[in-house]
Protein backbone atom coordinates (compact mmCIF):
# COMPACT_ATOMS: atom_id res chain seq x y z
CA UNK A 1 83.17 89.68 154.12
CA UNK A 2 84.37 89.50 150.28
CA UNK A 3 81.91 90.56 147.75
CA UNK A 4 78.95 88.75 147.01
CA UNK A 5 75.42 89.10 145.26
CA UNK A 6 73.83 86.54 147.95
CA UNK A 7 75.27 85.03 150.10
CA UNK A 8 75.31 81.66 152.33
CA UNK A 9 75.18 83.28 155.38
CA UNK A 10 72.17 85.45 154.70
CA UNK A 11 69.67 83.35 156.85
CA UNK A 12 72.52 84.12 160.00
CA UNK A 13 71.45 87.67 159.84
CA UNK A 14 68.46 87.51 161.88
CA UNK A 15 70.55 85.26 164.87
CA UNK A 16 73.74 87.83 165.16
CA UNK A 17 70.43 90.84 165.19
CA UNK A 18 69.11 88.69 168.13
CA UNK A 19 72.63 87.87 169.57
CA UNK A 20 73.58 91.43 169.23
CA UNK A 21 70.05 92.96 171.52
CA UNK A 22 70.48 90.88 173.78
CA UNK A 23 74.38 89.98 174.64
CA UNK A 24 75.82 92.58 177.33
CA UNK A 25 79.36 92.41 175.68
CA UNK A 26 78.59 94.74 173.32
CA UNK A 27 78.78 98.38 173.87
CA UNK A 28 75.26 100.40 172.83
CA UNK A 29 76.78 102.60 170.18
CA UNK A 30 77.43 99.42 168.14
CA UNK A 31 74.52 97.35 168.70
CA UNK A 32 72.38 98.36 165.42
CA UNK A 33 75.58 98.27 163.37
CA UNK A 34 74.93 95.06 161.10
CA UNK A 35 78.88 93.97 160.18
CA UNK A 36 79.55 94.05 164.08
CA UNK A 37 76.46 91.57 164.56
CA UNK A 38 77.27 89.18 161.53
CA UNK A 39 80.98 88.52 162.24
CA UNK A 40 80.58 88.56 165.74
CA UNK A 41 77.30 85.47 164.90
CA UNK A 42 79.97 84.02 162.17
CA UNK A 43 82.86 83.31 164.33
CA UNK A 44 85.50 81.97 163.94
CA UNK A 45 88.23 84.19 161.62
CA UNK A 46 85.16 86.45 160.59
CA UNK A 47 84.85 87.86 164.50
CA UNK A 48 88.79 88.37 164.86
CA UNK A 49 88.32 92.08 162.59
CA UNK A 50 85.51 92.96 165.09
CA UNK A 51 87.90 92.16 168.31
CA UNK A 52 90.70 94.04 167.24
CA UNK A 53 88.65 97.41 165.93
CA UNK A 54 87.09 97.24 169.47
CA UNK A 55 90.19 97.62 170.62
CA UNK A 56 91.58 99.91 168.42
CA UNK A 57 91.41 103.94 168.65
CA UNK A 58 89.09 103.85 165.39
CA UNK A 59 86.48 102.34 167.95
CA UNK A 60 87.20 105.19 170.43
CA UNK A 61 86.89 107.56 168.48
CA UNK A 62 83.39 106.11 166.50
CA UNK A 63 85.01 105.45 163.44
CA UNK A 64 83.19 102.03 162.22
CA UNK A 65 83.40 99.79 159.53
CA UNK A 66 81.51 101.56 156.91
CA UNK A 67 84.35 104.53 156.83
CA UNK A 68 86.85 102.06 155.47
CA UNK A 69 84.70 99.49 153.97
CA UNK A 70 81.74 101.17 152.46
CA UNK A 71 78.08 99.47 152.59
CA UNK A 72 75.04 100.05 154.51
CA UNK A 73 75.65 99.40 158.43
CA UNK A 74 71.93 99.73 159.41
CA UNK A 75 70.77 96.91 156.80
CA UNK A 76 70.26 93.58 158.35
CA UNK A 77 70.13 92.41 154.60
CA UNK A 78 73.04 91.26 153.06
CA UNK A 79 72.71 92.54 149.74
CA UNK A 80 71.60 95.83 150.89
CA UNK A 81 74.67 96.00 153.69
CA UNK A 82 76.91 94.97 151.06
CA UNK A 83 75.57 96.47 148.04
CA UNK A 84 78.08 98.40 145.44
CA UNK A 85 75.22 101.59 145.30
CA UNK A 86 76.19 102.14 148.89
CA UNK A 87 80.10 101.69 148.07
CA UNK A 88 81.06 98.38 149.42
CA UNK A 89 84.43 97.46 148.42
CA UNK A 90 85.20 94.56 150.81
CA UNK A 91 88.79 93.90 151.27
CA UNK A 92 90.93 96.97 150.10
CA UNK A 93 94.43 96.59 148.99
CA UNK A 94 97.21 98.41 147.77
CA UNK A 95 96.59 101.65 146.80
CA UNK A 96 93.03 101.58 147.71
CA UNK A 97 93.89 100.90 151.30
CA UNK A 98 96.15 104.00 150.57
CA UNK A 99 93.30 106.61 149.84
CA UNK A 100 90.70 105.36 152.19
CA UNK A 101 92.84 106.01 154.90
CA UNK A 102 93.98 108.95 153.55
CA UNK A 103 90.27 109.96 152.85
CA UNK A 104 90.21 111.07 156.58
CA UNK A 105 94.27 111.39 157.66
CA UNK A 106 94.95 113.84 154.96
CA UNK A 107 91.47 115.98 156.37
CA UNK A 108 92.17 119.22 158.45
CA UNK A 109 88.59 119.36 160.09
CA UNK A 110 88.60 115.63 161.22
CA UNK A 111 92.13 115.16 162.19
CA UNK A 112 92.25 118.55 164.24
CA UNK A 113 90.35 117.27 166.96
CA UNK A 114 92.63 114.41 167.54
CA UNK A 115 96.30 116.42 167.25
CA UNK A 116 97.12 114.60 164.38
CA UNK A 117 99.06 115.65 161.41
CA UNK A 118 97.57 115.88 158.05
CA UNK A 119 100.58 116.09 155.54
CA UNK A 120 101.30 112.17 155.63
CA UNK A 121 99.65 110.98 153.08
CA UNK A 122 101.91 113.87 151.25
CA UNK A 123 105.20 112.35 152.78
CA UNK A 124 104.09 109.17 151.55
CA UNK A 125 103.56 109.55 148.04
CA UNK A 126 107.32 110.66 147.93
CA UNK A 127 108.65 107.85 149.58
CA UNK A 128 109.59 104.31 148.29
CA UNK A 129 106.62 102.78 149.53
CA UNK A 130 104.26 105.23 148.00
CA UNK A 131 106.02 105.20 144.87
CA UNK A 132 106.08 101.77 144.65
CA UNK A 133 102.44 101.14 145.72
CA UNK A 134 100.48 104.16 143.84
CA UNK A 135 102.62 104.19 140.28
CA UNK A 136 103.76 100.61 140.05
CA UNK A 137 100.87 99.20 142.25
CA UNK A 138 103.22 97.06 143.93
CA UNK A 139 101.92 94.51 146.17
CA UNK A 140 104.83 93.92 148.08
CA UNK A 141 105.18 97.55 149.42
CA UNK A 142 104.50 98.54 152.93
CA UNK A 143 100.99 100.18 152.98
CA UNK A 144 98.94 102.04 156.01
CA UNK A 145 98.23 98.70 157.18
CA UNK A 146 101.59 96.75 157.22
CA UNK A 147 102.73 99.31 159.86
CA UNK A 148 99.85 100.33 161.63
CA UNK A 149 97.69 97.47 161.55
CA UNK A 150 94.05 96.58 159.88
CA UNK A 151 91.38 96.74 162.63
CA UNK A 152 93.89 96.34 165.98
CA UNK A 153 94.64 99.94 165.16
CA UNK A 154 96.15 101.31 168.64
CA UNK A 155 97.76 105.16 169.05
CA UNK A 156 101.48 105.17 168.72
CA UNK A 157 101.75 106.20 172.53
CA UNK A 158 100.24 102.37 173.39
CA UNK A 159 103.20 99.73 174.07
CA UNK A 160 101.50 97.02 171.98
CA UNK A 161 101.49 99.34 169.14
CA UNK A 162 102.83 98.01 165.81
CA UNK A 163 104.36 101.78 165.27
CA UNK A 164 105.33 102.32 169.30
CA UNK A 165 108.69 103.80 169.41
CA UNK A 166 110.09 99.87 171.00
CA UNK A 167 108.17 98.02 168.35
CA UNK A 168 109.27 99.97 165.16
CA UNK A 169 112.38 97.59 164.23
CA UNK A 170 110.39 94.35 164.82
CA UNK A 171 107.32 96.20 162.58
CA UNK A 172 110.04 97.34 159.65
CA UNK A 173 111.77 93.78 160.11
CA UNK A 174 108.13 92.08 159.01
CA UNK A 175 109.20 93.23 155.62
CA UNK A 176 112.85 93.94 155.69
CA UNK A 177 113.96 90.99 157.34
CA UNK A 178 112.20 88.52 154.53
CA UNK A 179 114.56 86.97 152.01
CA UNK A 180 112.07 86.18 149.33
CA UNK A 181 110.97 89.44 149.62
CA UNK A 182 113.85 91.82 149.51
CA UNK A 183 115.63 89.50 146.88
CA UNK A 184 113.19 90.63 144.29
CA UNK A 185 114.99 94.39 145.14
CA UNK A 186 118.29 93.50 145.92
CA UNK A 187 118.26 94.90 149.66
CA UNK A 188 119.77 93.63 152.58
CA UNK A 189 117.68 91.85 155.33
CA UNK A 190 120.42 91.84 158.01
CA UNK A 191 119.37 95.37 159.38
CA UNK A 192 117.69 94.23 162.36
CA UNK A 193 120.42 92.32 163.77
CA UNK A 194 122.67 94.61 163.01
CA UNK A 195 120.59 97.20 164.44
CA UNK A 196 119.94 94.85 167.56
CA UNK A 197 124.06 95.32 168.19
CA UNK A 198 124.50 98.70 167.83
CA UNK A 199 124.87 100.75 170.43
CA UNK A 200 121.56 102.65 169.88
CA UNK A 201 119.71 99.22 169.43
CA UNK A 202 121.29 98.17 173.17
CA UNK A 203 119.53 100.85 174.71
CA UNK A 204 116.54 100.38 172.76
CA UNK A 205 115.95 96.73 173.56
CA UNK A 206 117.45 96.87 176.90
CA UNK A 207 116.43 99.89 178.42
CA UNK A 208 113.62 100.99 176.56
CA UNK A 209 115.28 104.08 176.07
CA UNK A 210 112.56 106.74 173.99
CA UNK A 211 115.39 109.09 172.72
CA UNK A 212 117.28 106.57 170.91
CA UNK A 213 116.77 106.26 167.36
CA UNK A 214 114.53 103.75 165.43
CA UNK A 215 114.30 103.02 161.69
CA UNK A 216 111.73 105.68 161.42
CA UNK A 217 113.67 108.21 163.12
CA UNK A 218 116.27 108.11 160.55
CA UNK A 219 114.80 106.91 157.33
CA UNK A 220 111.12 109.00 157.93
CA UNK A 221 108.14 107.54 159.45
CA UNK A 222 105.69 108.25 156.34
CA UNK A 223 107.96 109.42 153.75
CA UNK A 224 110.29 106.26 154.60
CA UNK A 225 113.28 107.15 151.89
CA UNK A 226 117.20 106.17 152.79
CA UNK A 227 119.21 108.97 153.57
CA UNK A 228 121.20 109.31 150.06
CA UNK A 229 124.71 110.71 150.44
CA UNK A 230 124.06 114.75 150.56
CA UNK A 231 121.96 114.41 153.47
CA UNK A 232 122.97 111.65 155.81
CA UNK A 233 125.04 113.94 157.67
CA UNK A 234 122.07 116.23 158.28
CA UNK A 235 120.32 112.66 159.37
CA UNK A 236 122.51 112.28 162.34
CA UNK A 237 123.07 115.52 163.43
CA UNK A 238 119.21 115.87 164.49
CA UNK A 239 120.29 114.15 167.40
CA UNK A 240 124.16 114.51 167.50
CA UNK A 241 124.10 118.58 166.71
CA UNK A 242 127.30 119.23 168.39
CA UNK A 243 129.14 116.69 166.21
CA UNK A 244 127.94 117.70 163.10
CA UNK A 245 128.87 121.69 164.00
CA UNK A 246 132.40 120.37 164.90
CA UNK A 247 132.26 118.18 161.47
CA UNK A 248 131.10 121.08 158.84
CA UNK A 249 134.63 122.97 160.03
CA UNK A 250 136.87 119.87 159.33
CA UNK A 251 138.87 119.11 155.99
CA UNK A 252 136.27 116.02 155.98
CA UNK A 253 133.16 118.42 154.80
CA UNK A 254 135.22 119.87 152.38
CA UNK A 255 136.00 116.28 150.92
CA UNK A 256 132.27 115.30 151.57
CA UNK A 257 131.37 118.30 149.06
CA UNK A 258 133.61 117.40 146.21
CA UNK A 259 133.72 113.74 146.85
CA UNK A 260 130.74 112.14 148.93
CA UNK A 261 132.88 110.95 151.35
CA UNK A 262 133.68 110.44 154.36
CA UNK A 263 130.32 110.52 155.60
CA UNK A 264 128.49 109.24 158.96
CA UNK A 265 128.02 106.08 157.72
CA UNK A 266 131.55 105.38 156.14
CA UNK A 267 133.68 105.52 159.73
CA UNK A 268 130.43 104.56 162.37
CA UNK A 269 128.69 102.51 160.07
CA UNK A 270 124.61 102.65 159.71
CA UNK A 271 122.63 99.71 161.45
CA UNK A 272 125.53 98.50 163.33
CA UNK A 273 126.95 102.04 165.04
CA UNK A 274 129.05 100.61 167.76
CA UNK A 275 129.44 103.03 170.68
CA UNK A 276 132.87 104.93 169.54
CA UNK A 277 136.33 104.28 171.32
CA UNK A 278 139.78 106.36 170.63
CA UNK A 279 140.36 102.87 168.94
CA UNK A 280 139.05 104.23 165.61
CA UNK A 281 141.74 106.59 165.28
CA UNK A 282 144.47 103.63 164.94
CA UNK A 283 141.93 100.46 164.29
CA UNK A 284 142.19 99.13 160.17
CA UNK A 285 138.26 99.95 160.19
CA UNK A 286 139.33 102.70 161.07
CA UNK A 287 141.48 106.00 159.80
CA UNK A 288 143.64 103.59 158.89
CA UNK A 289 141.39 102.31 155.80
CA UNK A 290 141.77 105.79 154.49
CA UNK A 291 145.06 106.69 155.63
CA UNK A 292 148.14 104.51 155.77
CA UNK A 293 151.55 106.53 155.83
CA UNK A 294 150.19 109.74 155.38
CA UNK A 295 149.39 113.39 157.10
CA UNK A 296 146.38 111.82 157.89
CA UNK A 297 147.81 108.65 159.71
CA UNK A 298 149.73 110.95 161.80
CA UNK A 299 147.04 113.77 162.62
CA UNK A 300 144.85 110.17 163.69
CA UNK A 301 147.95 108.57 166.10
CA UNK A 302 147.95 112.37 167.82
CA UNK A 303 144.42 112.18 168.24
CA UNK A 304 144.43 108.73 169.94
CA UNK A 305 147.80 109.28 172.20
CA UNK A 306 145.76 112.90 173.26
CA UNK A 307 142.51 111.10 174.10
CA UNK A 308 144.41 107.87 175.51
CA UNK A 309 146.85 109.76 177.77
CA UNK A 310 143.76 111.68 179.32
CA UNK A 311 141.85 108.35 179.86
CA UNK A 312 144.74 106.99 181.56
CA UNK A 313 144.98 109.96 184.05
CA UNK A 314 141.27 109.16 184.67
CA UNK A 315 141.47 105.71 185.06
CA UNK A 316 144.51 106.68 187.59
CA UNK A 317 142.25 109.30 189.51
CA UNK A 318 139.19 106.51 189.68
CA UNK A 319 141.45 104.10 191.11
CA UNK A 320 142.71 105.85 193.38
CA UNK A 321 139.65 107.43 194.52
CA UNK A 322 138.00 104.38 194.80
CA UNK A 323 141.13 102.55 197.35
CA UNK A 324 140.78 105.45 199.82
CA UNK A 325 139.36 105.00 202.97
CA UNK A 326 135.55 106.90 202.78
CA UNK A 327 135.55 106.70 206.87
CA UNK A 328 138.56 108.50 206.79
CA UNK A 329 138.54 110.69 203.80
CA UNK A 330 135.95 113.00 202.67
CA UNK A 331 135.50 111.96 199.00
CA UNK A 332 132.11 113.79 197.31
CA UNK A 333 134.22 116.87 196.00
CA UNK A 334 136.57 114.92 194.41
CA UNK A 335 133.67 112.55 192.73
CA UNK A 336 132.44 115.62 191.34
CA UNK A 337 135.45 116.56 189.88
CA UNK A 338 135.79 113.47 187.99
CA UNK A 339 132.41 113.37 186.87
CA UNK A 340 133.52 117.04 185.51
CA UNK A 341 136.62 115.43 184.13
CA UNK A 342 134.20 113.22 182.43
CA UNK A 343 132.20 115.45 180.99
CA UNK A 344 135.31 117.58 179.41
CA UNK A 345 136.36 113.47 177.68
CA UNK A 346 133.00 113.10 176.22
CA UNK A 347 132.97 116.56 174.67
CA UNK A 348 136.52 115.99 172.94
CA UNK A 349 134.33 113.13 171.43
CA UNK A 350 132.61 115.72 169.22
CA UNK A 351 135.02 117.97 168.84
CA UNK A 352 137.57 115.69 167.44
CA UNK A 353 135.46 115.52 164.43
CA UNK A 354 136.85 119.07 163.32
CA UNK A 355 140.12 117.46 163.03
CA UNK A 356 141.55 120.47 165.27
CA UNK A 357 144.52 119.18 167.45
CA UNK A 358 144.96 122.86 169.51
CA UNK A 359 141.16 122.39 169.76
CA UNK A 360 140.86 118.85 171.00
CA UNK A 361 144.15 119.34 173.34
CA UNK A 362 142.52 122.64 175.12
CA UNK A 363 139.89 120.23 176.22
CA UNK A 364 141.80 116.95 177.15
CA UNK A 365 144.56 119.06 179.21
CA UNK A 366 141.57 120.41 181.16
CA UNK A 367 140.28 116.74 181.80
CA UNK A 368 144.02 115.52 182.50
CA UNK A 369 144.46 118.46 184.94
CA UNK A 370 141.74 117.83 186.80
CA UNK A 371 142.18 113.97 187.10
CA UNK A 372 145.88 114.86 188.08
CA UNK A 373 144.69 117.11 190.93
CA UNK A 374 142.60 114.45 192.28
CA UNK A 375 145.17 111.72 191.87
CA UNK A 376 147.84 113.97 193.75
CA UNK A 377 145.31 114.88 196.30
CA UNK A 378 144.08 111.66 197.40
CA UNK A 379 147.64 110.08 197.29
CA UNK A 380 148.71 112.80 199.75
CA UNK A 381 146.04 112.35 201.74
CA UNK A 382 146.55 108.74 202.13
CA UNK A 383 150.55 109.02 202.63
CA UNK A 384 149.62 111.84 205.36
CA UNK A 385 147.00 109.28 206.86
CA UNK A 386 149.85 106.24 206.82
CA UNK A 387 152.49 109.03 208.67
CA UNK A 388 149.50 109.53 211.02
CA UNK A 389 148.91 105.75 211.81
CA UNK A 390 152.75 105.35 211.69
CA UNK A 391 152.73 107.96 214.79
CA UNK A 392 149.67 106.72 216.43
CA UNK A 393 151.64 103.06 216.53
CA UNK A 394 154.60 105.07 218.13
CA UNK A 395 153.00 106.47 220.34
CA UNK A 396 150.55 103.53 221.15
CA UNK A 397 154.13 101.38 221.59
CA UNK A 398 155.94 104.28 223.85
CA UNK A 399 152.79 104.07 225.85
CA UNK A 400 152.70 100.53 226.07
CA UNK A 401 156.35 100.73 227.31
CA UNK A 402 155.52 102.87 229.88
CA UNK A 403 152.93 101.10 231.36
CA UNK A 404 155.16 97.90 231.38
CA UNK A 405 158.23 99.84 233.03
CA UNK A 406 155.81 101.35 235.91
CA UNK A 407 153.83 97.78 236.73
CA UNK A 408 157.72 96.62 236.74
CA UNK A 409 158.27 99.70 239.38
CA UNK A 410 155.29 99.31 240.94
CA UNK A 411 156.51 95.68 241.94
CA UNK A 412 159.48 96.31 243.28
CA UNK A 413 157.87 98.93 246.18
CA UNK A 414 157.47 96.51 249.18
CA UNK A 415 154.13 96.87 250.60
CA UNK A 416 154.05 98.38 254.13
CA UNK A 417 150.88 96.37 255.23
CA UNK A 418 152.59 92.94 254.32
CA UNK A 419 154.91 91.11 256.64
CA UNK A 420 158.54 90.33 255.95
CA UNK A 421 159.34 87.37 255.07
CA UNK A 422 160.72 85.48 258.36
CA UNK A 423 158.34 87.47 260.82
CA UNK A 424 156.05 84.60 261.45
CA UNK A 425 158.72 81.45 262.08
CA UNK A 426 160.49 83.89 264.72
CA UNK A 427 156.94 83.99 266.23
């Protein structure tokens, strides 16, 4: 309802108190609650609010419309339920909507019940958003309700949430993916599809994957600011900690410090992170865009003929594990020693980072060694299988032979209970 001193649908109050007594949809603790009964009676766009807060976690938890909207609740009189002495405000926006949801989210005693943190409303007011919405009272910057919702409120947990972890690009995107919008600001609005193929937006999208990152797990859920240059390393290695540990001892963190670069972003990229190959050691988006001709150009071609010659002896291993003959051949142990051989690759991925050679080559030789083993092992098993069916044919043959040269034998023994030949015409 906007604000009015009487208004046309005054005379409806009495119906939707009628409608409300005696209609079985409506759950008791609302029934005497006079802004459930008039925009239920209204219809139309004034009874969508009242089906989304019904489903929302505001309604589960008793929180009704009074607690964001001010006014009188128990009044079936219009002026009185929307009267400015009982602090109607109607419609909030910017940074009202701001503080009357931080009039309860930023509250110890009525959060605590619920698990739910309190310092947001601190986060935000650093952030872009908040910055842009409380000091410049932007209308254009995301506030409580872009992200979470109006009325359809619904916890974070709940897949049809606006802020569940699967629905955070799409929610971001609202904003960040409008052209009129962003132009004003000069961003980008090609992070979602860039984002959508990236390796962590693949396993997002296609596998629903709750450890991979979203916008918010990189940029801040309530304090939403871009990582700026000093900390974007820190960014990523909350969830890649054994990269960044390899990265602070490389010549790279030394450059960072003096420098700013090379960073995260500058060789992976930021929405688009493409799952990493050896191929970025040699590729021109590469090592090569820094170095061309240089220390560095060779230190990268080691790196790639290391990690590439250990691949191969993988590949080698799979292949040949996967030819032999599993009725013949007892293959588990050696799966699990390629899965170990694995394991050894993908943790040269991380330690490559520290731009140790020694380092990187006391893992791949490890990998390589392995693979080897099982390549040699299966081979000879097979050739020792093929001198085995090579014997078993001789032998088969030899017996065949036999059997042929004693049926021939066997032949040419005249049977004693046969008559000769001539016997019966001398008869």
């Amino acid at each position: 309802m906007g604000r009015a001193t009487r208004s046309p649908y005054r005379f409806l109050l009495p119906l939707a108190f009628l409608g409300v007594l005696f209609s079985s949809s409506y759950g008791a603790n609302w029934d005497d609650n006079s802004c459930v009964g008039c925009h239920t009676e209204l219809g139309d766009e004034y009874v969508v609010p009242v089906h989304g807060w019904r489903e929302s976690s505001h309604a589960s938890a008793g929180v009704a419309c009074e607690q964001c909207h001010g006014g009188n609740p128990s009044s079936w009189d219009v002026e009185e339920a929307m009267s400015e002495a009982k602090g109607f405000v109607g419609r909030p926006v910017g940074a009202e909507i701001v503080m009357i949801c931080g009039t309860c989210h930023a509250d110890p005693e009525r959060m605590r019940p619920y698990g739910i943190r309190t310092d947001q409303l601190t986060f935000y007011r650093t952030s872009h958003h908040g910055k842009a919405v409380l000091k410049r009272r932007s209308t254009d910057a995301a506030t409580c309700i872009d992200c979470h919702g109006s009325h359809r409120i619904l916890s974070p947990s709940h897949p049809k949430s606006l802020v569940h972890h699967g629905n955070v690009p799409e929610t971001c995107a609202k904003c960040h993916a409008d052209e009129a919008m962003m132009s004003k600001y000069n961003l980008p609005t090609d992070a979602l599809a860039e984002y959508k193929e990236s390796h962590h937006g693949m396993l997002l999208y296609r596998d629903d994957n709750p450890l991979v990152p979203d916008c918010a797990t990189c940029h801040g859920i309530h304090g939403a600011t871009p990582p700026g240059v000093e900390d974007v390393s820190q960014v990523c290695g909350n969830c890649h900690g054994n990269t960044a540990e390899s990265y602070a001892k490389s010549p790279h963190e030394r450059a960072r410090h003096f420098y700013g670069s090379p960073r995260c972003v500058d060789c992976h990229g930021n929405h688009r992170i493409l799952f990493p190959s050896r191929e970025l050691f040699t590729a021109e988006d590469g090592c090569a865009s820094c170095h061309a001709d240089d220390r560095g150009a060779e230190m990268a071609a080691a790196f790639y003929q290391e990690l590439d010659h250990t691949a191969s002896s993988l590949e080698e291993a799979k292949a040949s594990l996967e030819d032999a003959p599993a009725r013949l051949i007892y293959l588990d142990p050696f799966r699990e020693r390629l899965r170990e051989a694995d394991s050894r690759l993908i943790e040269a991925g991380p330690v490559s980072h520290a731009l140790d050679l020694d380092a990187l080559k006391k893992i791949t030789s490890e990998a390589t060694a392995i693979a080897d083993e099982v390549h040699h092992t299966i081979e000879g098993k097979k050739r020792e299988l093929a001198v085995r069916k090579g014997a078993w044919f001789v032998v088969a043959f030899v017996a065949v032979l036999w059997v042929m040269f004693l049926i021939l034998k066997l032949r040419q023994i005249p049977n004693p209970y046969e008559e000769p030949r001539g016997a019966e015409d001398e008869r």
